[in-house]
C-alpha atoms as a PDB file:
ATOM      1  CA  UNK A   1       0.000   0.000   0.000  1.00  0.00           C
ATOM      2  CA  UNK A   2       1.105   3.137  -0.922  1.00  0.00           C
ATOM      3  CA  UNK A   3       1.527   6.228   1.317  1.00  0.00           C
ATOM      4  CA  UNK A   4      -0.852   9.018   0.924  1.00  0.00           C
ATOM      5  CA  UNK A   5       0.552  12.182  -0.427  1.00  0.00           C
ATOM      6  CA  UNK A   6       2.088  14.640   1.329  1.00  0.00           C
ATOM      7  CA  UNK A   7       0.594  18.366   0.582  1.00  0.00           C
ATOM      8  CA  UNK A   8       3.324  20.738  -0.365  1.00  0.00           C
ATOM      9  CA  UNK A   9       3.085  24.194   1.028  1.00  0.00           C
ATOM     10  CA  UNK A  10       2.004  27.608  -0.343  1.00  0.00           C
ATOM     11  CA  UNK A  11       5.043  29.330   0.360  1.00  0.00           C
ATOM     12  CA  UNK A  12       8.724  28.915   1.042  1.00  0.00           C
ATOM     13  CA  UNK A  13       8.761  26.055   3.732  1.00  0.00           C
ATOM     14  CA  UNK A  14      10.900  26.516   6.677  1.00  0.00           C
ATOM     15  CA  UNK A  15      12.044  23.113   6.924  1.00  0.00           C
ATOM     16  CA  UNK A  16      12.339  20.852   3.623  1.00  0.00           C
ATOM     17  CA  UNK A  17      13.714  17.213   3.583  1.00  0.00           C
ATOM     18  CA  UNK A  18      14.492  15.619   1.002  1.00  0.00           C
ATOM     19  CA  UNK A  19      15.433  11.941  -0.487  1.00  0.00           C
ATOM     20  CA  UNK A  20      16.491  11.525   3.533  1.00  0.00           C
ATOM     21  CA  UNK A  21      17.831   8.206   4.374  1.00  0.00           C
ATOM     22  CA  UNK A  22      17.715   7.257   8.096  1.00  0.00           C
ATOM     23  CA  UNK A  23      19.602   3.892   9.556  1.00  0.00           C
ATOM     24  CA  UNK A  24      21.108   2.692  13.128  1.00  0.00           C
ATOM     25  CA  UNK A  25      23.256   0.119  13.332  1.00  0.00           C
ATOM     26  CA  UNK A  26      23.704  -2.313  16.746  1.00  0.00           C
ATOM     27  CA  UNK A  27      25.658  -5.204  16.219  1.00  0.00           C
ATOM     28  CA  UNK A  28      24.666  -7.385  13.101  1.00  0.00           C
ATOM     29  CA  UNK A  29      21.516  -5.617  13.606  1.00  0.00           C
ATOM     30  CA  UNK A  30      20.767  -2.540  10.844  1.00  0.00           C
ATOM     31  CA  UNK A  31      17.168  -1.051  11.509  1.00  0.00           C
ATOM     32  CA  UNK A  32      16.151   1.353   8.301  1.00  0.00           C
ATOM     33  CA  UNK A  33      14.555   4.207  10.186  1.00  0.00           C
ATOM     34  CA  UNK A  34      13.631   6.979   6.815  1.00  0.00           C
ATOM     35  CA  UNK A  35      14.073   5.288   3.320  1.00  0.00           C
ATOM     36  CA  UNK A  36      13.850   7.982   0.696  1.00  0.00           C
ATOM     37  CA  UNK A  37      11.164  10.475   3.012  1.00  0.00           C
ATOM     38  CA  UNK A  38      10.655  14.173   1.810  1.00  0.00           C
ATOM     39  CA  UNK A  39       8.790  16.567   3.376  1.00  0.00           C
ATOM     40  CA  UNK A  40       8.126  20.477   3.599  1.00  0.00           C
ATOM     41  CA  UNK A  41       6.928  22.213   6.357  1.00  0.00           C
ATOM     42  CA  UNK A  42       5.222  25.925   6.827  1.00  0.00           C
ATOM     43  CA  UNK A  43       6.259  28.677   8.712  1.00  0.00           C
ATOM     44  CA  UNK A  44       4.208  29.934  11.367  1.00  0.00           C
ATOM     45  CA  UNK A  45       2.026  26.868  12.240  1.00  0.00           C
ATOM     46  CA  UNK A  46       2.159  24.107  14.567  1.00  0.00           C
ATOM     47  CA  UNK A  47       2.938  21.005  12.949  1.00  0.00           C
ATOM     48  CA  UNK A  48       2.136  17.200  14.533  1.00  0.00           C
ATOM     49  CA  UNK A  49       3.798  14.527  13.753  1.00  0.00           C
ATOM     50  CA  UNK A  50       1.518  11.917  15.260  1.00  0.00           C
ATOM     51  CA  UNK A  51       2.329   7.899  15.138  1.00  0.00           C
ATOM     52  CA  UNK A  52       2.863   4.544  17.755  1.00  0.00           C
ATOM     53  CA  UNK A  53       6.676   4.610  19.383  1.00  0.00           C
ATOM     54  CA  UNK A  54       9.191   3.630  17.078  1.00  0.00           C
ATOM     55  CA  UNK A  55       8.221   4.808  13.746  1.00  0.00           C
ATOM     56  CA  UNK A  56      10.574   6.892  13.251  1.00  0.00           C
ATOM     57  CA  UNK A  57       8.979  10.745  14.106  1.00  0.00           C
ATOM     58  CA  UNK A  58      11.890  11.251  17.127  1.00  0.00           C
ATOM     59  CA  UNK A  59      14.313  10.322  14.560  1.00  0.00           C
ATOM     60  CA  UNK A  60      12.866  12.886  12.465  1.00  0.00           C
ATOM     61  CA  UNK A  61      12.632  15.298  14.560  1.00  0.00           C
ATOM     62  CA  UNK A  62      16.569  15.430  15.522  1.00  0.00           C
ATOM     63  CA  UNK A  63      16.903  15.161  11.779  1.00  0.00           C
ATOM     64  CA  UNK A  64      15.123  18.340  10.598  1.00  0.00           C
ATOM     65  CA  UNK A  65      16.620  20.000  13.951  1.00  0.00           C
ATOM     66  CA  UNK A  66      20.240  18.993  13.119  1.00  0.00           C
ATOM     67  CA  UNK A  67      21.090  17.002  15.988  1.00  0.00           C
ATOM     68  CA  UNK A  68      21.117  13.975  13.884  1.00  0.00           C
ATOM     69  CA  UNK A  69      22.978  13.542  10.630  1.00  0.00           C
ATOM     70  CA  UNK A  70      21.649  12.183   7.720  1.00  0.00           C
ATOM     71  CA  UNK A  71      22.583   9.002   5.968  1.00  0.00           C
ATOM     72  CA  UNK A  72      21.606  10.108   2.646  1.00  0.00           C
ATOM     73  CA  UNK A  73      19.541  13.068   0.755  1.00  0.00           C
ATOM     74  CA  UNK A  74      19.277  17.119   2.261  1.00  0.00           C
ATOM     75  CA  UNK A  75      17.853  18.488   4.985  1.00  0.00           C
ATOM     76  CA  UNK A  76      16.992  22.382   4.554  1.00  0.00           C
ATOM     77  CA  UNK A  77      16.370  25.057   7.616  1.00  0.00           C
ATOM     78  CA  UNK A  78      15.683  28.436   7.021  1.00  0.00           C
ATOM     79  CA  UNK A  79      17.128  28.424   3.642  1.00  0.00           C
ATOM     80  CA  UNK A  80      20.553  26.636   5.510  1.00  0.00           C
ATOM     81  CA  UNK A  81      21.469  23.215   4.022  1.00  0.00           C
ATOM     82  CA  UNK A  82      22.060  21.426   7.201  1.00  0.00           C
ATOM     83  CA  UNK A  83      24.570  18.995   5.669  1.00  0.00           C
ATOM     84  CA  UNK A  84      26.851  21.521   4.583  1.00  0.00           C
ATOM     85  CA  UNK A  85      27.665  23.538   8.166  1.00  0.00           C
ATOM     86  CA  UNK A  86      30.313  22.318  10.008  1.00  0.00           C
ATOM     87  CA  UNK A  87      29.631  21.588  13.600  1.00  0.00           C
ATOM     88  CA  UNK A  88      30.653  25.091  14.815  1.00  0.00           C
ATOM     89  CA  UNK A  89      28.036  26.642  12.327  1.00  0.00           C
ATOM     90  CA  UNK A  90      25.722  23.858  13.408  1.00  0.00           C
ATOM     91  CA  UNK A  91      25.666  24.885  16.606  1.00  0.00           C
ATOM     92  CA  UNK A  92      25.633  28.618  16.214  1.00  0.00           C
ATOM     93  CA  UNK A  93      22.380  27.787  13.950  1.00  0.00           C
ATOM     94  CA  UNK A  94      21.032  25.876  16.500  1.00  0.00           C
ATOM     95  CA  UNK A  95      21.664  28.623  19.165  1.00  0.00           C
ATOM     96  CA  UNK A  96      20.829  32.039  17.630  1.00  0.00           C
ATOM     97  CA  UNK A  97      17.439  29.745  15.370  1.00  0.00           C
ATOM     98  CA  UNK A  98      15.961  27.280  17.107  1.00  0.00           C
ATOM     99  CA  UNK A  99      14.455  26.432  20.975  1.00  0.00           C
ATOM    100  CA  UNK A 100      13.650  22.484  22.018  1.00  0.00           C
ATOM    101  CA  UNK A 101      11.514  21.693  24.786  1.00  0.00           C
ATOM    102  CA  UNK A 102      11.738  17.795  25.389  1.00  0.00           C
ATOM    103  CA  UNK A 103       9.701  15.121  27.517  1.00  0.00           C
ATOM    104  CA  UNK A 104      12.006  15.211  30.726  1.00  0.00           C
ATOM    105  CA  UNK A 105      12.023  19.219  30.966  1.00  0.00           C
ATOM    106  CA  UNK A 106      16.066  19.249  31.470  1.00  0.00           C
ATOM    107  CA  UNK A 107      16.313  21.512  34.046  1.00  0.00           C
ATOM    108  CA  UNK A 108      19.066  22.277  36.327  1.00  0.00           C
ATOM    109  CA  UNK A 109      18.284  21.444  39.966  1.00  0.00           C
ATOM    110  CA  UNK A 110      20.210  24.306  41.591  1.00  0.00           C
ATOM    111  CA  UNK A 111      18.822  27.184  38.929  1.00  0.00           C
ATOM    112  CA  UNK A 112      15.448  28.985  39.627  1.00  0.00           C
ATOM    113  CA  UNK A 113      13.024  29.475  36.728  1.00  0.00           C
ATOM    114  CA  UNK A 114      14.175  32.527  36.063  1.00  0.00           C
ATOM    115  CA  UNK A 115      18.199  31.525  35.795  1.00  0.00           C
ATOM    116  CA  UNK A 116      16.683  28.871  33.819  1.00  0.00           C
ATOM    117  CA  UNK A 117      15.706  30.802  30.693  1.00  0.00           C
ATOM    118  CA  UNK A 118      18.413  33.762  31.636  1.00  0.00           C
ATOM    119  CA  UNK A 119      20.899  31.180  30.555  1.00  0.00           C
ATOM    120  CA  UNK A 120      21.131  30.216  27.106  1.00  0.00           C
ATOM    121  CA  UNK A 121      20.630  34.138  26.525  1.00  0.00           C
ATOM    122  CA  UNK A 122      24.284  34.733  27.910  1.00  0.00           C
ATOM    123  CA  UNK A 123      25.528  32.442  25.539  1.00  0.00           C
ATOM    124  CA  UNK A 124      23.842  34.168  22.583  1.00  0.00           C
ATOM    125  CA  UNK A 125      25.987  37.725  23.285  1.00  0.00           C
ATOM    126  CA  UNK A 126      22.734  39.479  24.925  1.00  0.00           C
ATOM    127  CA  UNK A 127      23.623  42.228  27.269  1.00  0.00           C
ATOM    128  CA  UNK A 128      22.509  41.558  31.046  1.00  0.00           C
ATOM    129  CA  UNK A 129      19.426  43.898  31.164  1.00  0.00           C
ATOM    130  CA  UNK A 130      17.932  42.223  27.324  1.00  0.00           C
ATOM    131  CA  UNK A 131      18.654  38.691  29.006  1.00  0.00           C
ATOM    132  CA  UNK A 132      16.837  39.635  32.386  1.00  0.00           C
ATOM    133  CA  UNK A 133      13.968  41.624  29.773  1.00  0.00           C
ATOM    134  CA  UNK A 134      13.939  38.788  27.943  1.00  0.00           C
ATOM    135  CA  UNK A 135      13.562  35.932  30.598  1.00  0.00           C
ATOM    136  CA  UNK A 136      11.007  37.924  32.513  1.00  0.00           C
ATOM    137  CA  UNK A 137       8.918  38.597  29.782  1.00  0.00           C
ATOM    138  CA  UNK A 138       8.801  35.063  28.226  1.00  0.00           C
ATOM    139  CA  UNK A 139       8.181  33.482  32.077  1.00  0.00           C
ATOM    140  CA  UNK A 140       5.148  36.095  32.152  1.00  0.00           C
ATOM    141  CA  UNK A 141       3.960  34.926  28.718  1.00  0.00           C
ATOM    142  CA  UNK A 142       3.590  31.274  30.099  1.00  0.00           C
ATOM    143  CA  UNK A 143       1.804  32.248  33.256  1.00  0.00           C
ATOM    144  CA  UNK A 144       4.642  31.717  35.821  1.00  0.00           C
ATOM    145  CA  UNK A 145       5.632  35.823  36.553  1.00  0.00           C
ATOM    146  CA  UNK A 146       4.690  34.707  40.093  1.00  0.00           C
ATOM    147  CA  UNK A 147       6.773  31.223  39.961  1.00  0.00           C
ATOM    148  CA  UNK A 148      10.233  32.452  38.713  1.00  0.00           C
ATOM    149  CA  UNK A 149      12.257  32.306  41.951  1.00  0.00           C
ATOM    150  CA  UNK A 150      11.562  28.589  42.304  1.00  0.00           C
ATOM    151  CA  UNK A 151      13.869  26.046  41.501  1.00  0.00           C
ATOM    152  CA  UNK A 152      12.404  22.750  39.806  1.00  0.00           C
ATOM    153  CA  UNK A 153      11.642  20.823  42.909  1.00  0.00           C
ATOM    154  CA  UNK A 154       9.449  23.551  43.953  1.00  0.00           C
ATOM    155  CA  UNK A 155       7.490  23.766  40.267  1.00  0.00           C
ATOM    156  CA  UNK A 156       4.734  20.617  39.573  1.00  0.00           C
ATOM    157  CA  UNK A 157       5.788  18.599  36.011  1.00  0.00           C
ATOM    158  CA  UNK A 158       3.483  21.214  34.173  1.00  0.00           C
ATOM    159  CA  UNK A 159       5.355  24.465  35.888  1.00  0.00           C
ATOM    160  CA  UNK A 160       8.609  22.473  34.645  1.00  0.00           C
ATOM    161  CA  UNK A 161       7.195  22.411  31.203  1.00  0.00           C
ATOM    162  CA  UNK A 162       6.725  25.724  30.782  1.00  0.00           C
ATOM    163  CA  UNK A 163      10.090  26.866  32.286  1.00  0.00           C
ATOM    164  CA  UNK A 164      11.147  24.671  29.618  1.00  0.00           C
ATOM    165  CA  UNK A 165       9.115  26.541  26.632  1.00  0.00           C
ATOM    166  CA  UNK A 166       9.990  29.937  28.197  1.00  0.00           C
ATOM    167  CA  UNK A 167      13.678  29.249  28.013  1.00  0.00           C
ATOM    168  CA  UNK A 168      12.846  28.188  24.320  1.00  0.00           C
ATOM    169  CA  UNK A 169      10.477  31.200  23.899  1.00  0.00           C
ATOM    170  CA  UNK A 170      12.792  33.649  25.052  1.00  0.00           C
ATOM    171  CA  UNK A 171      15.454  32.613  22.186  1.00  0.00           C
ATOM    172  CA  UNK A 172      12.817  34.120  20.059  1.00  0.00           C
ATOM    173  CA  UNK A 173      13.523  31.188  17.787  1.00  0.00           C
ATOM    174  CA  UNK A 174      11.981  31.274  14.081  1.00  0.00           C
ATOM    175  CA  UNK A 175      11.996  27.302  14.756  1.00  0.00           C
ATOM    176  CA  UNK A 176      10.792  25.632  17.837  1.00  0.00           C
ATOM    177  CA  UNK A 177      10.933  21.410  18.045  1.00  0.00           C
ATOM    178  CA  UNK A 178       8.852  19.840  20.821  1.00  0.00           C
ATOM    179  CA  UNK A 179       9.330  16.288  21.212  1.00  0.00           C
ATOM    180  CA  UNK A 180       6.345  14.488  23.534  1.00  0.00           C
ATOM    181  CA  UNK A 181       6.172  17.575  25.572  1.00  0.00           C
ATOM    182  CA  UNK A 182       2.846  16.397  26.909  1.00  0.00           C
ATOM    183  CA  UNK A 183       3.206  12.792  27.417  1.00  0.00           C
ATOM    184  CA  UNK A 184       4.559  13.634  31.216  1.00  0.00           C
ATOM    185  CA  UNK A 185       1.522  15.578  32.235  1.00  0.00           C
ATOM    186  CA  UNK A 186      -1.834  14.643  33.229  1.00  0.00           C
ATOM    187  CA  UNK A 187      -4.884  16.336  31.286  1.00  0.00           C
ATOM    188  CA  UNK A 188      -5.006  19.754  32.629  1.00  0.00           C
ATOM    189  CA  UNK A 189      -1.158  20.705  32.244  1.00  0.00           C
ATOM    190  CA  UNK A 190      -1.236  19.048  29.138  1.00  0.00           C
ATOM    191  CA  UNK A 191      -4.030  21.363  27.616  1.00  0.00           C
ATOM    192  CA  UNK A 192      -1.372  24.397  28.912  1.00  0.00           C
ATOM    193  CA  UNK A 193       1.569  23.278  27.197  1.00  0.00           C
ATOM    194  CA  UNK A 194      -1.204  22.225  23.952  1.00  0.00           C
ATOM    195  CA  UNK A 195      -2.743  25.924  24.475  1.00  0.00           C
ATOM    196  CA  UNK A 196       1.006  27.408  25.216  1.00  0.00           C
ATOM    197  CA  UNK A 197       2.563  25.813  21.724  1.00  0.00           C
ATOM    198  CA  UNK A 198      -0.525  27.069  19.658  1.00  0.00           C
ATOM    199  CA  UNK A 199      -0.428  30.909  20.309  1.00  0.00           C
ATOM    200  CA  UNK A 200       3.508  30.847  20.044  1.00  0.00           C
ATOM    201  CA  UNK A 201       2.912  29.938  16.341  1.00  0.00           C
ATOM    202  CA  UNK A 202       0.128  31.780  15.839  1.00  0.00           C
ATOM    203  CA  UNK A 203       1.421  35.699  17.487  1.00  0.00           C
ATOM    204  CA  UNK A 204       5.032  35.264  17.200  1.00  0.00           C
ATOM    205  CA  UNK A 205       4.752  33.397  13.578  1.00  0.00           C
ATOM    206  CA  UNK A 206       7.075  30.713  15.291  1.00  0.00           C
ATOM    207  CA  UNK A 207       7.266  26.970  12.967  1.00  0.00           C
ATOM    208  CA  UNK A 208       6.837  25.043  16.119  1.00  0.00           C
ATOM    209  CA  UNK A 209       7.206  21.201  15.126  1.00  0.00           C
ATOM    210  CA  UNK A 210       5.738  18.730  17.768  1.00  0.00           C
ATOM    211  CA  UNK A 211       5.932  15.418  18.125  1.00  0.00           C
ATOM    212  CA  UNK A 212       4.006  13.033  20.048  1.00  0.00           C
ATOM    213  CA  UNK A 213       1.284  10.295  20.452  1.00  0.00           C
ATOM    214  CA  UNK A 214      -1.231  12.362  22.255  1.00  0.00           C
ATOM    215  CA  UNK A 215      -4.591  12.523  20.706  1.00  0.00           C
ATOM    216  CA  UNK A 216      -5.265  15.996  22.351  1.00  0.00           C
ATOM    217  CA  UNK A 217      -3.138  17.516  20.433  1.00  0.00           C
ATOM    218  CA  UNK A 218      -4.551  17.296  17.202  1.00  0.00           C
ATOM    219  CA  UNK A 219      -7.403  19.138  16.897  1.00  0.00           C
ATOM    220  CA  UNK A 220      -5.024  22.043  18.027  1.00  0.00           C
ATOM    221  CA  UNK A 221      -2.533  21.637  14.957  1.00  0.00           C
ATOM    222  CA  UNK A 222      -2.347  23.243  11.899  1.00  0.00           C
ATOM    223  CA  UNK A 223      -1.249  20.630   9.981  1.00  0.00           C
ATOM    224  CA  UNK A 224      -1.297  16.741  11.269  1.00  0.00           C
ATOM    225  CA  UNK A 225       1.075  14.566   9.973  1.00  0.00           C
ATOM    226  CA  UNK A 226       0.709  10.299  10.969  1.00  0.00           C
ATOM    227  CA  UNK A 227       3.237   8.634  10.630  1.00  0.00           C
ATOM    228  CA  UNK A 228       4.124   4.550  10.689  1.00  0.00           C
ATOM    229  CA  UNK A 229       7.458   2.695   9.666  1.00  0.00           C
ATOM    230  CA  UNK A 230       9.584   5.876   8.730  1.00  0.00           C
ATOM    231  CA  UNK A 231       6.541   6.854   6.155  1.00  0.00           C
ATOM    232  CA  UNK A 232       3.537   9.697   6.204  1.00  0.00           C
ATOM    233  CA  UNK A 233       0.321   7.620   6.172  1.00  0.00           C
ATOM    234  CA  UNK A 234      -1.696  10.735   6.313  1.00  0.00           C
ATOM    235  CA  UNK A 235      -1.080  14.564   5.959  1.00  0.00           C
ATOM    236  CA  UNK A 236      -4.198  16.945   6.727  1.00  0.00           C
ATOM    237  CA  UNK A 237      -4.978  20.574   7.780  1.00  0.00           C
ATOM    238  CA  UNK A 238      -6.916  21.492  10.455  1.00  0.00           C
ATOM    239  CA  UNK A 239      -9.368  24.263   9.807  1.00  0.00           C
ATOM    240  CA  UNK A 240     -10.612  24.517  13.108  1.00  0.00           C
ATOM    241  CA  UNK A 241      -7.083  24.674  14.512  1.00  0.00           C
ATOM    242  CA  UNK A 242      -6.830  28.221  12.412  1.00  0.00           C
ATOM    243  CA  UNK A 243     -10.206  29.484  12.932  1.00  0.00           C
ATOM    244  CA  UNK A 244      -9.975  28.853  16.718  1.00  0.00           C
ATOM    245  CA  UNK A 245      -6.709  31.394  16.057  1.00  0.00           C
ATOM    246  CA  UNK A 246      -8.287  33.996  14.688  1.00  0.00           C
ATOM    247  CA  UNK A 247     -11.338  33.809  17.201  1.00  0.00           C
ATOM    248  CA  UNK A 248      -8.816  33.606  20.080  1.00  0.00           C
ATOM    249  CA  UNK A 249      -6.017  35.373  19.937  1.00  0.00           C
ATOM    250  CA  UNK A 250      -3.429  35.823  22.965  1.00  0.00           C
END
């Protein structure tokens, strides 16, 4: 059975792949993650990549983000061919374009929220008063102005997850990769960090890429992509997702 196809954007996409080629090798044992897989993605939405554990969307994910190296074929970000950067210009891309927020929060213990998202500003050559701006306002924007003194064990998994996207947020990334950032949280924090992801796309015209198997998250997407055995089953827009933008803006 063949794929379906995969709807190519309007515009210039922020993230292309294409012809990428995916294996890991353990042992004897070679596992054939992406054969061949292309794919475009907007800017300005929030993308899901939805599908069961182990079919290949994490992999995907650290591909299009350049923490993973391809095997075969190009991967494109913000115009940047990914391949061709050497690992210094990797990770200056990485630092002044893009913000992660992962599954296990990866926090320090010993830093309050606040230090938490101050940080990876003083790397990026801010001066103190536009990192302390910065950090404030993007702690505000995720509801925790009154939080940001605490250090992690004093925050519940869903204040952890939005430290997280504020230290992301306050990169002001064009790209933002979220992998399972819900799958941690019971229903009510995961509806935040679902609400939280949406408006960053939608007022700050962030491509936020998220993947994960949680069915909430869908009707809140602009664009849903499933995915099974390294392919794209299915690849839909959600209407609703956009209307609901427009009827609710932050």
């Amino acid at each position: 059975m063949h794929p379906a196809p995969v709807a190519e954007p309007l515009g210039t996409p922020a993230l292309q792949a294409e012809n990428v080629s995916k294996a890991f090798v353990s042992g004897h044992q070679r596992t054939q993650v992406l054969d061949h897989f292309s794919l475009s993605i907007d800017a300005g939405e929030l993308t899901l990549i939805s599908g069961p554990s182990g079919c290949g969307k994490s992999t995907l994910l650290a591909i299009l983000s350049g923490l993973q190296k391809v095997d075969s074929g190009r991967v494109r970000a913000l115009g940047s061919e990914l391949g061709q950067l050497d690992l210094r210009a990797l990770e200056r891309f990485r630092l002044q374009h893009t913000g992660f927020v992962f599954q296990g929060f990866n926090l320090f213990p010993a830093l309050s929220a606040f230090e938490q998202v101050e940080l990876p500003l003083n790397h990026m050559g801010l001066s103190r008063d536009e990192a302390r701006r910065r950090a404030q306002q993007s702690l505000e924007e995720v509801g925790l102005a009154h939080r940001m003194q605490l250090r992690p064990s004093e925050l519940s998994g869903g204040e952890k997850q939005r430290v997280a996207i504020a230290r992301a947020l306050a990169k002001q990334p064009e790209l933002l990769f979220a992998d399972e950032p819900t799958s941690a949280l019971d229903a009510a924090n995961g509806q935040i960090i679902i609400d939280i992801l949406h408006r960053i796309a939608h007022t700050h015209g962030t491509t936020v890429l998220c993947v994960s198997h949680d069915p909430r998250l869908v009707v809140h997407a602009d664009r849903v992509l499933a995915m099974e055995d390294g392919r794209i089953l299915s690849d839909r827009r959600n209407r609703a997702a956009v209307i609901d933008s427009k009827e609710n803006p932050a």
